[in-house]
PDB file of N, CA and C in Angstrom:
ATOM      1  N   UNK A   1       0.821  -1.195   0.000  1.00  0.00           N
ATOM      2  CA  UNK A   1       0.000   0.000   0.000  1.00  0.00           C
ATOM      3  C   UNK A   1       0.865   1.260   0.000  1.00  0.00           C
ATOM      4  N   UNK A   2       1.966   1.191   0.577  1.00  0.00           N
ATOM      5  CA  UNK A   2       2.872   2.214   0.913  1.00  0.00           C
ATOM      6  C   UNK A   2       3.448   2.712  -0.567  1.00  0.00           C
ATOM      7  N   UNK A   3       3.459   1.757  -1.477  1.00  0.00           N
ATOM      8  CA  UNK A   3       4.157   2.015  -2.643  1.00  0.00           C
ATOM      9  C   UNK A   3       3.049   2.654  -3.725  1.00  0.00           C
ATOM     10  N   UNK A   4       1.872   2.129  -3.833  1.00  0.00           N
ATOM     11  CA  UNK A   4       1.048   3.197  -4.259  1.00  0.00           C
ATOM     12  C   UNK A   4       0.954   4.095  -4.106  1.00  0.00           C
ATOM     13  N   UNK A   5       1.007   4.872  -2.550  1.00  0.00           N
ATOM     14  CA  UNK A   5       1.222   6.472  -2.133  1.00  0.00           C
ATOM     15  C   UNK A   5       2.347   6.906  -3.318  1.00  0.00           C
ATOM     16  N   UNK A   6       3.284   6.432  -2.650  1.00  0.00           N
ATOM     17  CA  UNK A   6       4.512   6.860  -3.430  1.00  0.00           C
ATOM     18  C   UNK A   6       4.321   7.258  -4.687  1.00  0.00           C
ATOM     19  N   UNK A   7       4.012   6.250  -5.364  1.00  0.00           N
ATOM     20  CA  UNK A   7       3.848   5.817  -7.327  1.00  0.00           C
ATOM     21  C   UNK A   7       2.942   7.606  -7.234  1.00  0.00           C
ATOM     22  N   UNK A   8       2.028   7.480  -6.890  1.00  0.00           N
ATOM     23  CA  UNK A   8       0.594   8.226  -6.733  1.00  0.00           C
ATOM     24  C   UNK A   8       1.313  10.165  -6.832  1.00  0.00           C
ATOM     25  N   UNK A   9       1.859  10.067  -5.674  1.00  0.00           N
ATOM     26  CA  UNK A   9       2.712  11.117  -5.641  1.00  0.00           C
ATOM     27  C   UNK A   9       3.754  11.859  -6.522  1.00  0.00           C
ATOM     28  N   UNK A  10       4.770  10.644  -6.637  1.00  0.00           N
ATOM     29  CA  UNK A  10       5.950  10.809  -7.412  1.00  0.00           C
ATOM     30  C   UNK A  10       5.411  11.198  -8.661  1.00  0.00           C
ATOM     31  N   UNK A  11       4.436  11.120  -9.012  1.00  0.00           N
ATOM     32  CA  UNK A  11       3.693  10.912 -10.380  1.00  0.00           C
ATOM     33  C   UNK A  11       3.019  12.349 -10.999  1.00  0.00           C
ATOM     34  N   UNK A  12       2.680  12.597  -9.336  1.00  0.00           N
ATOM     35  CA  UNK A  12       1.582  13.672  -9.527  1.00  0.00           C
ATOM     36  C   UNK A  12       2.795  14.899  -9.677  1.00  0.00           C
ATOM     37  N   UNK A  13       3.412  14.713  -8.929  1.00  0.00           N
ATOM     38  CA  UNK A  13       4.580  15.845  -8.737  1.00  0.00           C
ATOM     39  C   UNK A  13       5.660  15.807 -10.051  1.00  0.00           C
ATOM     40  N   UNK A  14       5.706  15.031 -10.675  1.00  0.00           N
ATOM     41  CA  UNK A  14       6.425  15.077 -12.395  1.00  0.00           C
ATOM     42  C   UNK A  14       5.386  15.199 -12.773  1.00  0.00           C
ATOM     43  N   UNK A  15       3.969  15.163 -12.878  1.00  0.00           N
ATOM     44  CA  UNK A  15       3.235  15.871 -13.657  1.00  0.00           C
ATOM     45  C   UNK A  15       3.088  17.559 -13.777  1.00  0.00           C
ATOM     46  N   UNK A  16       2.859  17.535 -12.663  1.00  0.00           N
ATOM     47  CA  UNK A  16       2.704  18.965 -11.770  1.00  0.00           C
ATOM     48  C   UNK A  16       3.556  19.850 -12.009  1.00  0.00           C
ATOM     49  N   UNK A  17       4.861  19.972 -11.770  1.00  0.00           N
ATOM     50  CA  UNK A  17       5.959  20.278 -11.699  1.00  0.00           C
ATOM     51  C   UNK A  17       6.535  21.533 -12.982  1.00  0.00           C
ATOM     52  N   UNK A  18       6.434  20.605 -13.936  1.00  0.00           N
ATOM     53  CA  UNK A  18       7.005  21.397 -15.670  1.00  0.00           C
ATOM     54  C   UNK A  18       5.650  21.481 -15.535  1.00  0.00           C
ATOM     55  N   UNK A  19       3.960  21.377 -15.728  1.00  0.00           N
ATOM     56  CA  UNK A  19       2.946  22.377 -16.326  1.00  0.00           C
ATOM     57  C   UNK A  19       3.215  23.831 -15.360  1.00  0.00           C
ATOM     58  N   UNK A  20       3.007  23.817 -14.048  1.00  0.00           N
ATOM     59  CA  UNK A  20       3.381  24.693 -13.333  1.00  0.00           C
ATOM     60  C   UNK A  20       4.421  25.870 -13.778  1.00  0.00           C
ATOM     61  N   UNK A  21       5.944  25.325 -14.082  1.00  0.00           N
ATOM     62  CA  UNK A  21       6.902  25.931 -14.243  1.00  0.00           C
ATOM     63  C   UNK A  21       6.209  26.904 -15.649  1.00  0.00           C
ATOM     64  N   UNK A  22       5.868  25.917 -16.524  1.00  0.00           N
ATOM     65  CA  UNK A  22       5.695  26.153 -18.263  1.00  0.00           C
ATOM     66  C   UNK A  22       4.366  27.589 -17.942  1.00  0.00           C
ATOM     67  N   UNK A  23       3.103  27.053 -16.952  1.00  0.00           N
ATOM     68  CA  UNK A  23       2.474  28.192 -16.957  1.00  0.00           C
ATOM     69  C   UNK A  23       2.744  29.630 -16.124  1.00  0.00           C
ATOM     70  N   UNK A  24       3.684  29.717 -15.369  1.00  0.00           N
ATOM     71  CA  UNK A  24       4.485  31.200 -15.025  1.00  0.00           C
ATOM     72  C   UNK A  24       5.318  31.189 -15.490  1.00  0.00           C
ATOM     73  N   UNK A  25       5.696  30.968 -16.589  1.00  0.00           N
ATOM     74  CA  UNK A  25       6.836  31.729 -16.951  1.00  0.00           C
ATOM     75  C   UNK A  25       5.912  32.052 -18.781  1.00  0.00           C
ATOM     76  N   UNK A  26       4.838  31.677 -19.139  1.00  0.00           N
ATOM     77  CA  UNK A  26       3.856  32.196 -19.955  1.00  0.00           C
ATOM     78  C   UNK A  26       3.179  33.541 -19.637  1.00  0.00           C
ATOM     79  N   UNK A  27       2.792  33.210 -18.240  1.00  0.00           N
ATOM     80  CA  UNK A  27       2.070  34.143 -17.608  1.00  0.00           C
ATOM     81  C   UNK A  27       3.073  35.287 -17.320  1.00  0.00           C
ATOM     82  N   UNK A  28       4.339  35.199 -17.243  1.00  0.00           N
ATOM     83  CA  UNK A  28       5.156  36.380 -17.049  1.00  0.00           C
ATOM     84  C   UNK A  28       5.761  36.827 -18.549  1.00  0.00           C
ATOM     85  N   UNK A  29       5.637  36.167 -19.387  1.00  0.00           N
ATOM     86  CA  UNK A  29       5.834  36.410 -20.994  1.00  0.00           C
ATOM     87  C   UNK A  29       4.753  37.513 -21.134  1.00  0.00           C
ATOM     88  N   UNK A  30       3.394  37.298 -21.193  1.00  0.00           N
ATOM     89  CA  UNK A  30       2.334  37.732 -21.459  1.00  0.00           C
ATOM     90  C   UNK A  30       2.676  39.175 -20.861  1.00  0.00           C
ATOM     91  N   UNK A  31       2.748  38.765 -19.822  1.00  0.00           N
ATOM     92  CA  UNK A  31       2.414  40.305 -18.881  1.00  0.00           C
ATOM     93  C   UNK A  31       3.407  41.653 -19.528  1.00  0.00           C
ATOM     94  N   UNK A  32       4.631  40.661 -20.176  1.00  0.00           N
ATOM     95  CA  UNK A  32       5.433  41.601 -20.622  1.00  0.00           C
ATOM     96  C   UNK A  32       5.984  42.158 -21.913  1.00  0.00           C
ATOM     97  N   UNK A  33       5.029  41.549 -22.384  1.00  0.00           N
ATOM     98  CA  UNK A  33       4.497  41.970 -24.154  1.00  0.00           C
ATOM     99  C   UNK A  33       3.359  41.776 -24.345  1.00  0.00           C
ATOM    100  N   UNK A  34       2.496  42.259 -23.538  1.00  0.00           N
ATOM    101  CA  UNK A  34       0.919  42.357 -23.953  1.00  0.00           C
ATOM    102  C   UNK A  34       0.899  43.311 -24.702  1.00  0.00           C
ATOM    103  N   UNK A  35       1.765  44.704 -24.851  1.00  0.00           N
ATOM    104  CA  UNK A  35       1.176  45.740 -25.878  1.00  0.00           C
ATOM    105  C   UNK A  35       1.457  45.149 -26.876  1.00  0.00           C
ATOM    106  N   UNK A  36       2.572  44.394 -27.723  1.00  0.00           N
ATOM    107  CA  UNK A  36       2.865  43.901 -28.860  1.00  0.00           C
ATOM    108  C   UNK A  36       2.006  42.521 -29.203  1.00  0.00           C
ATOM    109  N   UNK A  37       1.489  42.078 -28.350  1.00  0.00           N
ATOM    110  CA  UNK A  37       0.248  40.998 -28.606  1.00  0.00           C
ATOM    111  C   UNK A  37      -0.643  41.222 -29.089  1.00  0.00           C
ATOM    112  N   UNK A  38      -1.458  42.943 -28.583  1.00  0.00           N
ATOM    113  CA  UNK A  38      -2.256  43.671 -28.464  1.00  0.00           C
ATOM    114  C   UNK A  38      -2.360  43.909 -29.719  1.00  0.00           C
ATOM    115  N   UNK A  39      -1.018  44.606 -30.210  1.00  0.00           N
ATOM    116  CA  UNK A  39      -0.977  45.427 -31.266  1.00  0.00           C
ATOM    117  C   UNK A  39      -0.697  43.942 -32.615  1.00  0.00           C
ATOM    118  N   UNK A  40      -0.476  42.986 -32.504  1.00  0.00           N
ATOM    119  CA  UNK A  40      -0.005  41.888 -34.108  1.00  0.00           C
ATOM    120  C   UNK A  40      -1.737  41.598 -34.108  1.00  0.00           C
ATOM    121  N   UNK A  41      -2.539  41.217 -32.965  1.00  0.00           N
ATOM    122  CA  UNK A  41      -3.874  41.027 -32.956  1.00  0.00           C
ATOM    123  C   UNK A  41      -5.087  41.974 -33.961  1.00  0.00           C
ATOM    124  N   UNK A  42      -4.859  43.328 -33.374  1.00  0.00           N
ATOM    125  CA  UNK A  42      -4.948  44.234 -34.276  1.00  0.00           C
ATOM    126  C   UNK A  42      -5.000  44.626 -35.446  1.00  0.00           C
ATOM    127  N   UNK A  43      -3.797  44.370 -35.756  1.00  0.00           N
ATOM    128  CA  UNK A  43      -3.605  44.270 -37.526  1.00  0.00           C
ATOM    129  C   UNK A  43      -3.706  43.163 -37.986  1.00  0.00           C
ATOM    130  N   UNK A  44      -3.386  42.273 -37.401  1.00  0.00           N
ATOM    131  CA  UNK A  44      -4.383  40.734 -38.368  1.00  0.00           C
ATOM    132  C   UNK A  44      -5.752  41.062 -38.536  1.00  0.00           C
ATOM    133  N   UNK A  45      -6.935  41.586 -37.876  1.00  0.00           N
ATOM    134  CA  UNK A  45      -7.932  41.642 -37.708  1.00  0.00           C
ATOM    135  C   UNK A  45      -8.029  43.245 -38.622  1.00  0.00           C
ATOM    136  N   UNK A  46      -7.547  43.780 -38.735  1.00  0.00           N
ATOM    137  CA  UNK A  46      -7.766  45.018 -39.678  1.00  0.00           C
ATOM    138  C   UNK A  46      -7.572  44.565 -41.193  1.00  0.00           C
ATOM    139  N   UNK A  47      -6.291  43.570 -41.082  1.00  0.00           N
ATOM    140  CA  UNK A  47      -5.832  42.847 -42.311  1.00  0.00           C
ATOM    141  C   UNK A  47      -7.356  42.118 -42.800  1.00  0.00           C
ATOM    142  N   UNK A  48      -7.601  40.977 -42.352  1.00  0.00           N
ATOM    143  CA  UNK A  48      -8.937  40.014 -42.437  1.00  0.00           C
ATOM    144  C   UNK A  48      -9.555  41.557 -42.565  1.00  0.00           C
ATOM    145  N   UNK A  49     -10.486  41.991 -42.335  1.00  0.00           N
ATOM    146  CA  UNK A  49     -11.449  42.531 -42.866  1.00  0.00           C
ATOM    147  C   UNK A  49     -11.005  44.043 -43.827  1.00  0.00           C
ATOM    148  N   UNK A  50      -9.861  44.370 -43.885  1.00  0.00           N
ATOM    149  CA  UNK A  50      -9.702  45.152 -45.465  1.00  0.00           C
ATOM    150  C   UNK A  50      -9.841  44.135 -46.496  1.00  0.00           C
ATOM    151  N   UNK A  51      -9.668  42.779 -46.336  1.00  0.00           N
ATOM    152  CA  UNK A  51      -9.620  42.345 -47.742  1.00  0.00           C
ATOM    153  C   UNK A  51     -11.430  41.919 -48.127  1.00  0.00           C
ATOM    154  N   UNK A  52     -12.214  42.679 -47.081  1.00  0.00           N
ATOM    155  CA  UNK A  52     -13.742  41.963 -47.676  1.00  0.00           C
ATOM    156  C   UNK A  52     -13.856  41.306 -47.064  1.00  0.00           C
ATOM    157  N   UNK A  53     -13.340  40.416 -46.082  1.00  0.00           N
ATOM    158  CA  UNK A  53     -13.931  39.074 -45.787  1.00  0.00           C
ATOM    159  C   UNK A  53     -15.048  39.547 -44.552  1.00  0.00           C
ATOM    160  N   UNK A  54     -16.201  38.547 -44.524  1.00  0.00           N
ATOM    161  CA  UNK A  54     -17.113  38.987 -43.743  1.00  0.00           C
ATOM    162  C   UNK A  54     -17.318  37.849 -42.802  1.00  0.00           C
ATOM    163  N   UNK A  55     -16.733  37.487 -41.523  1.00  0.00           N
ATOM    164  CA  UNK A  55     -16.381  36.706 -40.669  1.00  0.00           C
ATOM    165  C   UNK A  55     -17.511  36.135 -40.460  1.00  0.00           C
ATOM    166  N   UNK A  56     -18.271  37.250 -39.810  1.00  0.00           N
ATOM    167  CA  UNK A  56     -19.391  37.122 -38.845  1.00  0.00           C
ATOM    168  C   UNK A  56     -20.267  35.950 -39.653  1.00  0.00           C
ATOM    169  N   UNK A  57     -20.614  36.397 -41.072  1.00  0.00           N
ATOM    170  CA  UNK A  57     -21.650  35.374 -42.082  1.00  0.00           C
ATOM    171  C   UNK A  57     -21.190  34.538 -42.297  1.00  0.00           C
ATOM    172  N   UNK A  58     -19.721  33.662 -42.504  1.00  0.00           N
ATOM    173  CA  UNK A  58     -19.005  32.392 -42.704  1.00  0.00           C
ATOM    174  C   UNK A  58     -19.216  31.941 -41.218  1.00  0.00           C
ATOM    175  N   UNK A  59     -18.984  32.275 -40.156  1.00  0.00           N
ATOM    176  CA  UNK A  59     -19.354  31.561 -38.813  1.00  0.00           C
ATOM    177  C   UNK A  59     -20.910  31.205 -38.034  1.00  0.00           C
ATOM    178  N   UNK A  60     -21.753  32.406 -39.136  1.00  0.00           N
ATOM    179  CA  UNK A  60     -23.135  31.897 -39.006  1.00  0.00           C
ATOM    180  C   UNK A  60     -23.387  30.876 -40.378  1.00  0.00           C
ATOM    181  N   UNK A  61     -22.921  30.933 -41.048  1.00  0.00           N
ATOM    182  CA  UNK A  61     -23.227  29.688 -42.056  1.00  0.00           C
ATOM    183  C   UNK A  61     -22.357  28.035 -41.609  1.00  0.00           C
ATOM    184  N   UNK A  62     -21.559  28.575 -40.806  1.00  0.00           N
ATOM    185  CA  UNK A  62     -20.523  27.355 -40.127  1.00  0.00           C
ATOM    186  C   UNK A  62     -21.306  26.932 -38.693  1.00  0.00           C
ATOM    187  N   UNK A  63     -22.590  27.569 -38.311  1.00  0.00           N
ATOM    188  CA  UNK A  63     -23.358  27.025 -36.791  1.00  0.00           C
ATOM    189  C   UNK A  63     -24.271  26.548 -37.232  1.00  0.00           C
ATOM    190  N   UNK A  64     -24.895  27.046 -38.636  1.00  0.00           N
ATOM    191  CA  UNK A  64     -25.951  26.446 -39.083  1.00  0.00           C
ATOM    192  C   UNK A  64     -25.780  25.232 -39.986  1.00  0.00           C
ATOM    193  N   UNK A  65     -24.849  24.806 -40.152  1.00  0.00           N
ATOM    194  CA  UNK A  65     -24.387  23.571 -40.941  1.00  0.00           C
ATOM    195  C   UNK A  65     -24.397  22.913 -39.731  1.00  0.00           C
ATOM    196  N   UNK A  66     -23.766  23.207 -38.546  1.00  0.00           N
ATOM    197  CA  UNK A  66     -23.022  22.308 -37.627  1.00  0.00           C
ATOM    198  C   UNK A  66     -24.811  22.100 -36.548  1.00  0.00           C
ATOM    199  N   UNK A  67     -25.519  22.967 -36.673  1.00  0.00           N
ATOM    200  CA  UNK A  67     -26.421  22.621 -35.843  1.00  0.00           C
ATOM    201  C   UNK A  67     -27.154  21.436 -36.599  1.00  0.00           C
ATOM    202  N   UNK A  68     -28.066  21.925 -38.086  1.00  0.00           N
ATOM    203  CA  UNK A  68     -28.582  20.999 -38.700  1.00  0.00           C
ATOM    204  C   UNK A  68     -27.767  19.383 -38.854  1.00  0.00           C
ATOM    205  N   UNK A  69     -26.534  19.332 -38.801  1.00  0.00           N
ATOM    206  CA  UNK A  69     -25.698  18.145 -38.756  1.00  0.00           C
ATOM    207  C   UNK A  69     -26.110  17.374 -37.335  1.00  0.00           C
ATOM    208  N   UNK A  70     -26.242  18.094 -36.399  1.00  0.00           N
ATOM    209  CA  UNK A  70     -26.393  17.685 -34.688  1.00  0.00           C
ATOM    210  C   UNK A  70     -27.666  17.211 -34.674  1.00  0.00           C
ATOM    211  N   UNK A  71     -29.014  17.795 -35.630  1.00  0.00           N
ATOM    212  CA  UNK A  71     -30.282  17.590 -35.535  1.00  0.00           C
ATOM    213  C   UNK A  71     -30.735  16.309 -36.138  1.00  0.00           C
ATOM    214  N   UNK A  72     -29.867  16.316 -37.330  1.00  0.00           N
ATOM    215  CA  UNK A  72     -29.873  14.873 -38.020  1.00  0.00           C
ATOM    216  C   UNK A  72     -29.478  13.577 -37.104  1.00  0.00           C
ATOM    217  N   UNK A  73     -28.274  14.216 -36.938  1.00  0.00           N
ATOM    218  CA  UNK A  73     -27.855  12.731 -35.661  1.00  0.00           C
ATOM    219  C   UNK A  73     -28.312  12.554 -34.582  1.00  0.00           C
ATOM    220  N   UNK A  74     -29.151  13.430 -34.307  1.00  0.00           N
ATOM    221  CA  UNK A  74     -30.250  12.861 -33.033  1.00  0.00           C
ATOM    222  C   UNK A  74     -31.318  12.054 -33.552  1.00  0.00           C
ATOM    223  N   UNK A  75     -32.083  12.873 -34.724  1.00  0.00           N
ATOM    224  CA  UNK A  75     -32.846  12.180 -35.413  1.00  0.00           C
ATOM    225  C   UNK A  75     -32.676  10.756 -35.548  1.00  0.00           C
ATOM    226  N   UNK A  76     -31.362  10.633 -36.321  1.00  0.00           N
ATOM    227  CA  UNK A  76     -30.983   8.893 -36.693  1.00  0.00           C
ATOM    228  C   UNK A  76     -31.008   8.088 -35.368  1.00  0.00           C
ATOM    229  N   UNK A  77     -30.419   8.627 -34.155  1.00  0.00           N
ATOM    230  CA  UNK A  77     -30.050   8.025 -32.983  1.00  0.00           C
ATOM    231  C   UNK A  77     -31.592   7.496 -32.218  1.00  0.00           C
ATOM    232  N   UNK A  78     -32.521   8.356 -32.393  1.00  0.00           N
ATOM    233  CA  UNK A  78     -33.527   8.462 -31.876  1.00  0.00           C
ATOM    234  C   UNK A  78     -34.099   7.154 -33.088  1.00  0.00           C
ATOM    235  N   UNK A  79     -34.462   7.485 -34.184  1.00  0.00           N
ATOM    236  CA  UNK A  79     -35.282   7.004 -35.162  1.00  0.00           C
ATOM    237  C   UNK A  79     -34.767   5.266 -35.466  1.00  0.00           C
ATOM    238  N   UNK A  80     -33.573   4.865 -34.815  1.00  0.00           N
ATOM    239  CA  UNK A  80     -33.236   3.857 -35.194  1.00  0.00           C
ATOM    240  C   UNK A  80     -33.657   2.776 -34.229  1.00  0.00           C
ATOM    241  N   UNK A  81     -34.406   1.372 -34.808  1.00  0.00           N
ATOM    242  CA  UNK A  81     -34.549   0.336 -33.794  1.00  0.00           C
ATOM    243  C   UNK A  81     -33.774  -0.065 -33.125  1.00  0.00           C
ATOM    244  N   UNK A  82     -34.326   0.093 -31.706  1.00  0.00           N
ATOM    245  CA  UNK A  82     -32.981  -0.604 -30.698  1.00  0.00           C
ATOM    246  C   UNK A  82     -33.296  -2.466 -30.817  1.00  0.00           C
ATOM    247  N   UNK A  83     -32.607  -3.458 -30.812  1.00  0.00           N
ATOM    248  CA  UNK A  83     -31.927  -4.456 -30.838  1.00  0.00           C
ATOM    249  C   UNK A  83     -32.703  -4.968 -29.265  1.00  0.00           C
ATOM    250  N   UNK A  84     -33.299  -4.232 -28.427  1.00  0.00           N
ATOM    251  CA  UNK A  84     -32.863  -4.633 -27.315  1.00  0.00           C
ATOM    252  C   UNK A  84     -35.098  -4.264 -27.586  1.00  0.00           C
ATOM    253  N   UNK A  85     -35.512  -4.201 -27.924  1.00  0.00           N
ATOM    254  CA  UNK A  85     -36.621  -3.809 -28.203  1.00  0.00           C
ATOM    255  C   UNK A  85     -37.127  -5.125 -29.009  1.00  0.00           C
ATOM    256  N   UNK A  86     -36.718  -5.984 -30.112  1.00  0.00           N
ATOM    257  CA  UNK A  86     -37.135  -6.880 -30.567  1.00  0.00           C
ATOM    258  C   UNK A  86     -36.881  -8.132 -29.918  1.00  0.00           C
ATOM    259  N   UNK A  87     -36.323  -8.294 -29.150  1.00  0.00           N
ATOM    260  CA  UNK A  87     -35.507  -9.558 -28.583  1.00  0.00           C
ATOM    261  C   UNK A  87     -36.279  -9.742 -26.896  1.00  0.00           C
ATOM    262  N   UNK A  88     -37.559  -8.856 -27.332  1.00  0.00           N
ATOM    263  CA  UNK A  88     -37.716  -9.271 -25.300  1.00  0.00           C
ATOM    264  C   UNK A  88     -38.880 -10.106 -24.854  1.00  0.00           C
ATOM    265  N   UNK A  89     -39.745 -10.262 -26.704  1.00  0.00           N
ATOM    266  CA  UNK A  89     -40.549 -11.762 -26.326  1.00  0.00           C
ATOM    267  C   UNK A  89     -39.780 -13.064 -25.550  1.00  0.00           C
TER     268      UNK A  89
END
């Protein structure tokens, strides 16, 4: 039992350890070029829409594909004989 603790631990703590390290020293990246994050964000997004593109209507034509797709597969899921329904004479 004693060696499970261990395993359990040792495990958690090399897991733990480098995400920890990896997320402050992101979080101190960030903090210290947020204006230049700020600002490449910016002009990508000025870029994308000088050339015409109209985001907003490709992501409502991309929810409405993806919803009607979700409606179908309930449909089928729902509409299909269960196996477990013919077999209980």
């Amino acid at each position: 039992m004693r060696k499970v603790q261990f395993m359990a631990v040792f495990w958690t703590l090399l897991i733990a350890v480098p995400i920890t390290a990896l997320t402050l020293t992101m979080s101190a990246y960030i903090t210290n070029h947020l204006i230049d994050l700020s600002n490449g964000v910016s002009s990508l997004v000025q870029r994308v829409f000088s050339q015409g593109r109209d985001l907003i209507f490709e992501a409502e034509v991309a929810g409405l594909i993806a919803g009607q797709l979700l409606i179908l597969a309930i449909l089928l899921i729902t509409l299909l004989p269960r196996r477990s329904d013919h077999s209980v004479e």
